[in-house]
Protein backbone atom coordinates (compact mmCIF):
# COMPACT_ATOMS: atom_id res chain seq x y z
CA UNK A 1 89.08 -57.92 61.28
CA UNK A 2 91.09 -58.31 57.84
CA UNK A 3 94.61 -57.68 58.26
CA UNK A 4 95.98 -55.34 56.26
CA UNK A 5 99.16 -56.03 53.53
CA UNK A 6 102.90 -55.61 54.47
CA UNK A 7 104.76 -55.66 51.51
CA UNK A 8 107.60 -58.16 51.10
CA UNK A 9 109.90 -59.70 48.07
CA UNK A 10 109.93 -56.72 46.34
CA UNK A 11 112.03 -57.77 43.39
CA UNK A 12 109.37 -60.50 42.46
CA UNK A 13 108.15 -59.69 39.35
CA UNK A 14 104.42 -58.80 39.62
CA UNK A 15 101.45 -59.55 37.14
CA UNK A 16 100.15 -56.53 35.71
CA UNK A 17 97.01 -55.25 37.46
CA UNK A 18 95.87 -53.84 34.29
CA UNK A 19 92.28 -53.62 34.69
CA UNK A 20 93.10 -51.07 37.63
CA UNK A 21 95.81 -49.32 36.61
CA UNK A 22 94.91 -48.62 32.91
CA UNK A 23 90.77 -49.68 32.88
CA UNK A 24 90.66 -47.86 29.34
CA UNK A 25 92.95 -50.08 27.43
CA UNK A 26 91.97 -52.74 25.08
CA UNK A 27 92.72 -55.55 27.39
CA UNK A 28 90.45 -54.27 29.84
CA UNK A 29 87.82 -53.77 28.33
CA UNK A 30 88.58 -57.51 26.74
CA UNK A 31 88.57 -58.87 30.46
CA UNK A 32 84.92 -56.89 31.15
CA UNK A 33 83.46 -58.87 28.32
CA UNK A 34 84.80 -61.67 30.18
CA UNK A 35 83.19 -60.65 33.16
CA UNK A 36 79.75 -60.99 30.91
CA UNK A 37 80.37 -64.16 29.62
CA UNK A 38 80.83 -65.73 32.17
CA UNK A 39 77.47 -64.22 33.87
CA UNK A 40 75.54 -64.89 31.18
CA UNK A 41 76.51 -68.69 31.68
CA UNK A 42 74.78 -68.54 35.18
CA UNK A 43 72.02 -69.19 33.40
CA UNK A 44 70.40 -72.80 35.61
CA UNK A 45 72.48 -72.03 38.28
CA UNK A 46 74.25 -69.07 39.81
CA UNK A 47 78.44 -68.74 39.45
CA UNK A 48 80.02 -67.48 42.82
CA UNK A 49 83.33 -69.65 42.91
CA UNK A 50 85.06 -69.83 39.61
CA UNK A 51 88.88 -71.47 39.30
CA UNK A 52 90.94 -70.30 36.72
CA UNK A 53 93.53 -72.72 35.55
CA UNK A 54 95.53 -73.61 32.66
CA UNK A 55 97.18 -76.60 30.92
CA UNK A 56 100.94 -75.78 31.32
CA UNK A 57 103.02 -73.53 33.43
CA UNK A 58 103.09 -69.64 31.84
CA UNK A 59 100.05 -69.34 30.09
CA UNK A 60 98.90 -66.55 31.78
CA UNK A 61 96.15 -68.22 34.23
CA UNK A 62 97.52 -65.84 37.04
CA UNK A 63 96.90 -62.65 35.23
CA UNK A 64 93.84 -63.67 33.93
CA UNK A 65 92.71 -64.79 37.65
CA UNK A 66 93.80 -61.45 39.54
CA UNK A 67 92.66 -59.12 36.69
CA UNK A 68 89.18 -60.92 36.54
CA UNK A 69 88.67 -60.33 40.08
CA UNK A 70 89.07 -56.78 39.87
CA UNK A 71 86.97 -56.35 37.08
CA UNK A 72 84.49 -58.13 38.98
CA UNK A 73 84.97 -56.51 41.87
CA UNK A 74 84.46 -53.34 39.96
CA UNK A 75 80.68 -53.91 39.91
CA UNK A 76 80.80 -53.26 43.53
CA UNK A 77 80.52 -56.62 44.64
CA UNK A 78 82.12 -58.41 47.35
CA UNK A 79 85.23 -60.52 45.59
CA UNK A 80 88.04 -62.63 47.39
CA UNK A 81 90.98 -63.95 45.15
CA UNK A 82 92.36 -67.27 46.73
CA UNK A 83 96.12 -68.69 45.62
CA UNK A 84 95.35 -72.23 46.10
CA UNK A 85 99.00 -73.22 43.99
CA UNK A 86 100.02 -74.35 47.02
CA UNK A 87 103.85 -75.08 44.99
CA UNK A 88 104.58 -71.61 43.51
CA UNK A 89 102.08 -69.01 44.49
CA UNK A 90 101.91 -65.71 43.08
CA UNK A 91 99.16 -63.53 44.38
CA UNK A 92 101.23 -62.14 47.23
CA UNK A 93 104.08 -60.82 44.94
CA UNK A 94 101.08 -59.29 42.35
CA UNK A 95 99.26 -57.37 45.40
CA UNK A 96 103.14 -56.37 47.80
CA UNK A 97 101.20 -58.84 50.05
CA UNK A 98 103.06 -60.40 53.33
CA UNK A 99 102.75 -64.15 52.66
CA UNK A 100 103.24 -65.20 56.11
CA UNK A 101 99.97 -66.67 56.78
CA UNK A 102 96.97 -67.75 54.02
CA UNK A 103 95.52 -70.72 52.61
CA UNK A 104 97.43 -73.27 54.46
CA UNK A 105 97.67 -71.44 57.78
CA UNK A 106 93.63 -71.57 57.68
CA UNK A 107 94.15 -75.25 57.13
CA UNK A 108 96.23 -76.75 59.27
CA UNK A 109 94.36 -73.93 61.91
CA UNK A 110 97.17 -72.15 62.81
CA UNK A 111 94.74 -68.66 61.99
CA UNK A 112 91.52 -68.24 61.53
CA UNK A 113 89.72 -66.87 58.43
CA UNK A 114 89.49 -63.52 59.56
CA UNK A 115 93.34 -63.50 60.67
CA UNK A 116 94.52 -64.67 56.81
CA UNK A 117 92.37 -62.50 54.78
CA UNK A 118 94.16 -59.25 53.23
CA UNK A 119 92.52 -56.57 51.91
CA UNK A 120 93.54 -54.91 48.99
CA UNK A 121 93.91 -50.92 47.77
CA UNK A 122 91.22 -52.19 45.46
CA UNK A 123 87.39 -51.68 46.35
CA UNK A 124 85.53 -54.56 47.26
CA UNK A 125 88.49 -56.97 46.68
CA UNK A 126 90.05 -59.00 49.38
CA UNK A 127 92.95 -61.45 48.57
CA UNK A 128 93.61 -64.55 50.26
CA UNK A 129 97.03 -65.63 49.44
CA UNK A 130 98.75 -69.25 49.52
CA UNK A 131 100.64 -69.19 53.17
CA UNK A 132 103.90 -71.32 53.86
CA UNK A 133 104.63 -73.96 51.06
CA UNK A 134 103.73 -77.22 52.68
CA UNK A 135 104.90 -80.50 51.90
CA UNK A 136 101.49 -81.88 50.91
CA UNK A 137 99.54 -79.75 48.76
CA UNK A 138 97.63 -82.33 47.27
CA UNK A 139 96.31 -83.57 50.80
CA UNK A 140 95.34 -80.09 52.10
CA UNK A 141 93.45 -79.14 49.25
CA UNK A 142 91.11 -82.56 49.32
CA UNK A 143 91.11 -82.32 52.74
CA UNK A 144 87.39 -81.74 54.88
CA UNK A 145 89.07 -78.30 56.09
CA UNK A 146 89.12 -77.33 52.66
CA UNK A 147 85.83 -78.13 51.71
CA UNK A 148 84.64 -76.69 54.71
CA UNK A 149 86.30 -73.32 53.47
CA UNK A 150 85.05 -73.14 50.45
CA UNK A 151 81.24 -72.68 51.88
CA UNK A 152 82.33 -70.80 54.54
CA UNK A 153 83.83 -68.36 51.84
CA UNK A 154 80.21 -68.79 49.14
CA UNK A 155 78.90 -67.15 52.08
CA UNK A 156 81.16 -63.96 53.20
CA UNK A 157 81.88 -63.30 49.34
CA UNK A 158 79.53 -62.11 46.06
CA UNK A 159 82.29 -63.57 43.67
CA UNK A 160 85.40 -66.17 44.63
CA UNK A 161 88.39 -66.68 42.20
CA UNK A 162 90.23 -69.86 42.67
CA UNK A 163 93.98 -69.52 41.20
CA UNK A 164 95.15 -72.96 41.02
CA UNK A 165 98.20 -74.95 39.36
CA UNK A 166 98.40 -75.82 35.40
CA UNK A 167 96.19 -78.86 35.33
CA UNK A 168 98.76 -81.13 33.31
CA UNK A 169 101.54 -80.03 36.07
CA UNK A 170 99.54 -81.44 39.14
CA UNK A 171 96.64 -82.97 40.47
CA UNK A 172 95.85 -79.68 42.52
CA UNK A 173 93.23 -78.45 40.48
CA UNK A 174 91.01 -81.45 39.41
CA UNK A 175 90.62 -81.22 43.47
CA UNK A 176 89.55 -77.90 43.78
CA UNK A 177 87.38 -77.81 40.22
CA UNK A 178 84.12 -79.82 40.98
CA UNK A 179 83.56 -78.02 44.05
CA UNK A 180 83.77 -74.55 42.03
CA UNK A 181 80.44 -73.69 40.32
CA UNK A 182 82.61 -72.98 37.20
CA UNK A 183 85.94 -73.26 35.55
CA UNK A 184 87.86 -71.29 33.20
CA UNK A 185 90.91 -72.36 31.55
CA UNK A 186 93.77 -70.47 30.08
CA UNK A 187 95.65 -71.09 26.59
CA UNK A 188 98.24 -69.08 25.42
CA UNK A 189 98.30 -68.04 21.44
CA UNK A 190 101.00 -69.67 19.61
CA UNK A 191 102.33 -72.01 22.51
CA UNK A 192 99.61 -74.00 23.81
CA UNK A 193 99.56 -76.64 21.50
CA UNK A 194 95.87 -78.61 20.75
CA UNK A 195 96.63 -81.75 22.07
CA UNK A 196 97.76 -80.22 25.66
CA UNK A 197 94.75 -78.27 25.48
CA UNK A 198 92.40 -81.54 25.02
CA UNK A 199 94.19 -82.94 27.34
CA UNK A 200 93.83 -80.52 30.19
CA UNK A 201 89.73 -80.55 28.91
CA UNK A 202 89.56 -84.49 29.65
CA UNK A 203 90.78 -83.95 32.69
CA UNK A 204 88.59 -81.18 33.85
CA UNK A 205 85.66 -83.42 32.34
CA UNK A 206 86.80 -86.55 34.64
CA UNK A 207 86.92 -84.50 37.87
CA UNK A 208 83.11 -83.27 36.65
CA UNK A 209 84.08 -79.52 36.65
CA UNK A 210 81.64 -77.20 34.88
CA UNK A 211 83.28 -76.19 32.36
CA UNK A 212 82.39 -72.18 31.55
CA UNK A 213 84.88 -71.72 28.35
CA UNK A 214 87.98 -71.13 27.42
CA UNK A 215 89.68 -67.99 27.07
CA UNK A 216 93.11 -67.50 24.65
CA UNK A 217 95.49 -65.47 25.97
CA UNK A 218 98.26 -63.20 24.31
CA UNK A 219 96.53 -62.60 20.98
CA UNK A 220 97.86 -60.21 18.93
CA UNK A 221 96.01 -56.97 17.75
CA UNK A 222 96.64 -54.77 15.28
CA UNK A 223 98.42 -52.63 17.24
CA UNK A 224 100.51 -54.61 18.54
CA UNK A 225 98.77 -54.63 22.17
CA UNK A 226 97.97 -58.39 23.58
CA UNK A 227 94.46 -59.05 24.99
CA UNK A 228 92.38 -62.12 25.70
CA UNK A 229 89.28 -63.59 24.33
CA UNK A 230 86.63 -65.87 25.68
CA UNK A 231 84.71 -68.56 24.19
């Protein structure tokens, strides 16, 4: 049985849940595109676990990661969000979601899965947050438990969204990204400059991730209203 979310840290700032609280805005609608996209790409094979990453720190790879699970979860399919930064989660804060146990607890089987999945006040979306900081990220996430995990989870869920660290911050997510059937990175508009953003691409391309595109977040509109694109 899922456990069910105790809300702690409430001053944390939290990442918008836009797509559920205001599905008729602009950026909404932007991240349902998004949604299509990256279905229509599951064209040889089929995309269940997709990581959503970023070059740098504050590009928005968060937002984009919880807001395109609930707009995939919104096709009433069966979505889990995992926080594998194992250094400075922030799923928990975005969802008032105990952090207690998660991720690592699973790992170094202190719980089982059933004991460190939450579910959410969304439909069809369960989150599995990051659980205690350890002292070796990098180990836990390469680690046979992991992998282990991961097809454990291909089977429970429909859809799984990886959140994992800026690429050019760690090695965390060239780990996690050839054992996704996807990848997605994150750019912001006006601060991600093009040689970070190659960068991050070679190294996605030497851990023999699947890249699925790119999308560029905090574009301007007209009206003054940020949204993402996807290419």
């Amino acid at each position: 049985m899922s456990r069910r979310l105790r809300t702690e840290d409430r001053n944390k700032s939290r990442i918008p849940l836009i797509a559920h609280t205001k599905p008729r805005e602009v950026i909404s609608e932007q991240l349902r595109q998004i949604r299509t996209n990256i279905l229509f790409s599951a064209v040889d094979k089929e995309i269940k676990s997709i990581m959503i990453t970023s070059p740098e720190p504050s590009d928005g790879k968060s937002t984009v990661a919880s807001n395109l699970s609930i707009v995939l979860s919104q096709q009433e399919k069966r979505v889990l969000l995992v926080d594998t930064d194992l250094r400075k989660p922030t799923v928990h804060y975005s969802f008032s979601a105990s952090n207690l146990v998660g991720l690592t607890s699973i790992l170094t089987k202190e719980v089982d899965l059933e004991g460190a999945i939450s579910k959410t006040y969304i439909p069809n979306l369960d989150i599995l947050t990051s659980g205690p900081i350890p002292p070796n990220p990098s180990e836990l996430l390469n680690s046979k438990a992991m992998e282990t995990l991961m097809k454990n989870l291909n089977e429970r869920y429909e859809y799984i969204v990886y959140d994992t660290p800026p690429l050019l911050a760690v090695t965390d997510p060239q780990i996690i990204a050839n054992r996704c059937d996807g990848v997605v990175m994150v750019v912001a508009s006006r601060k991600t400059s093009k040689d970070r953003a190659l960068k991050a691409k070679e190294l996605l391309e030497k851990a023999k991730a699947r890249i699925l595109g790119v999308i560029v977040n905090r574009v301007e509109s007209k009206k003054g209203e940020y949204f993402s694109t996807y290419s």
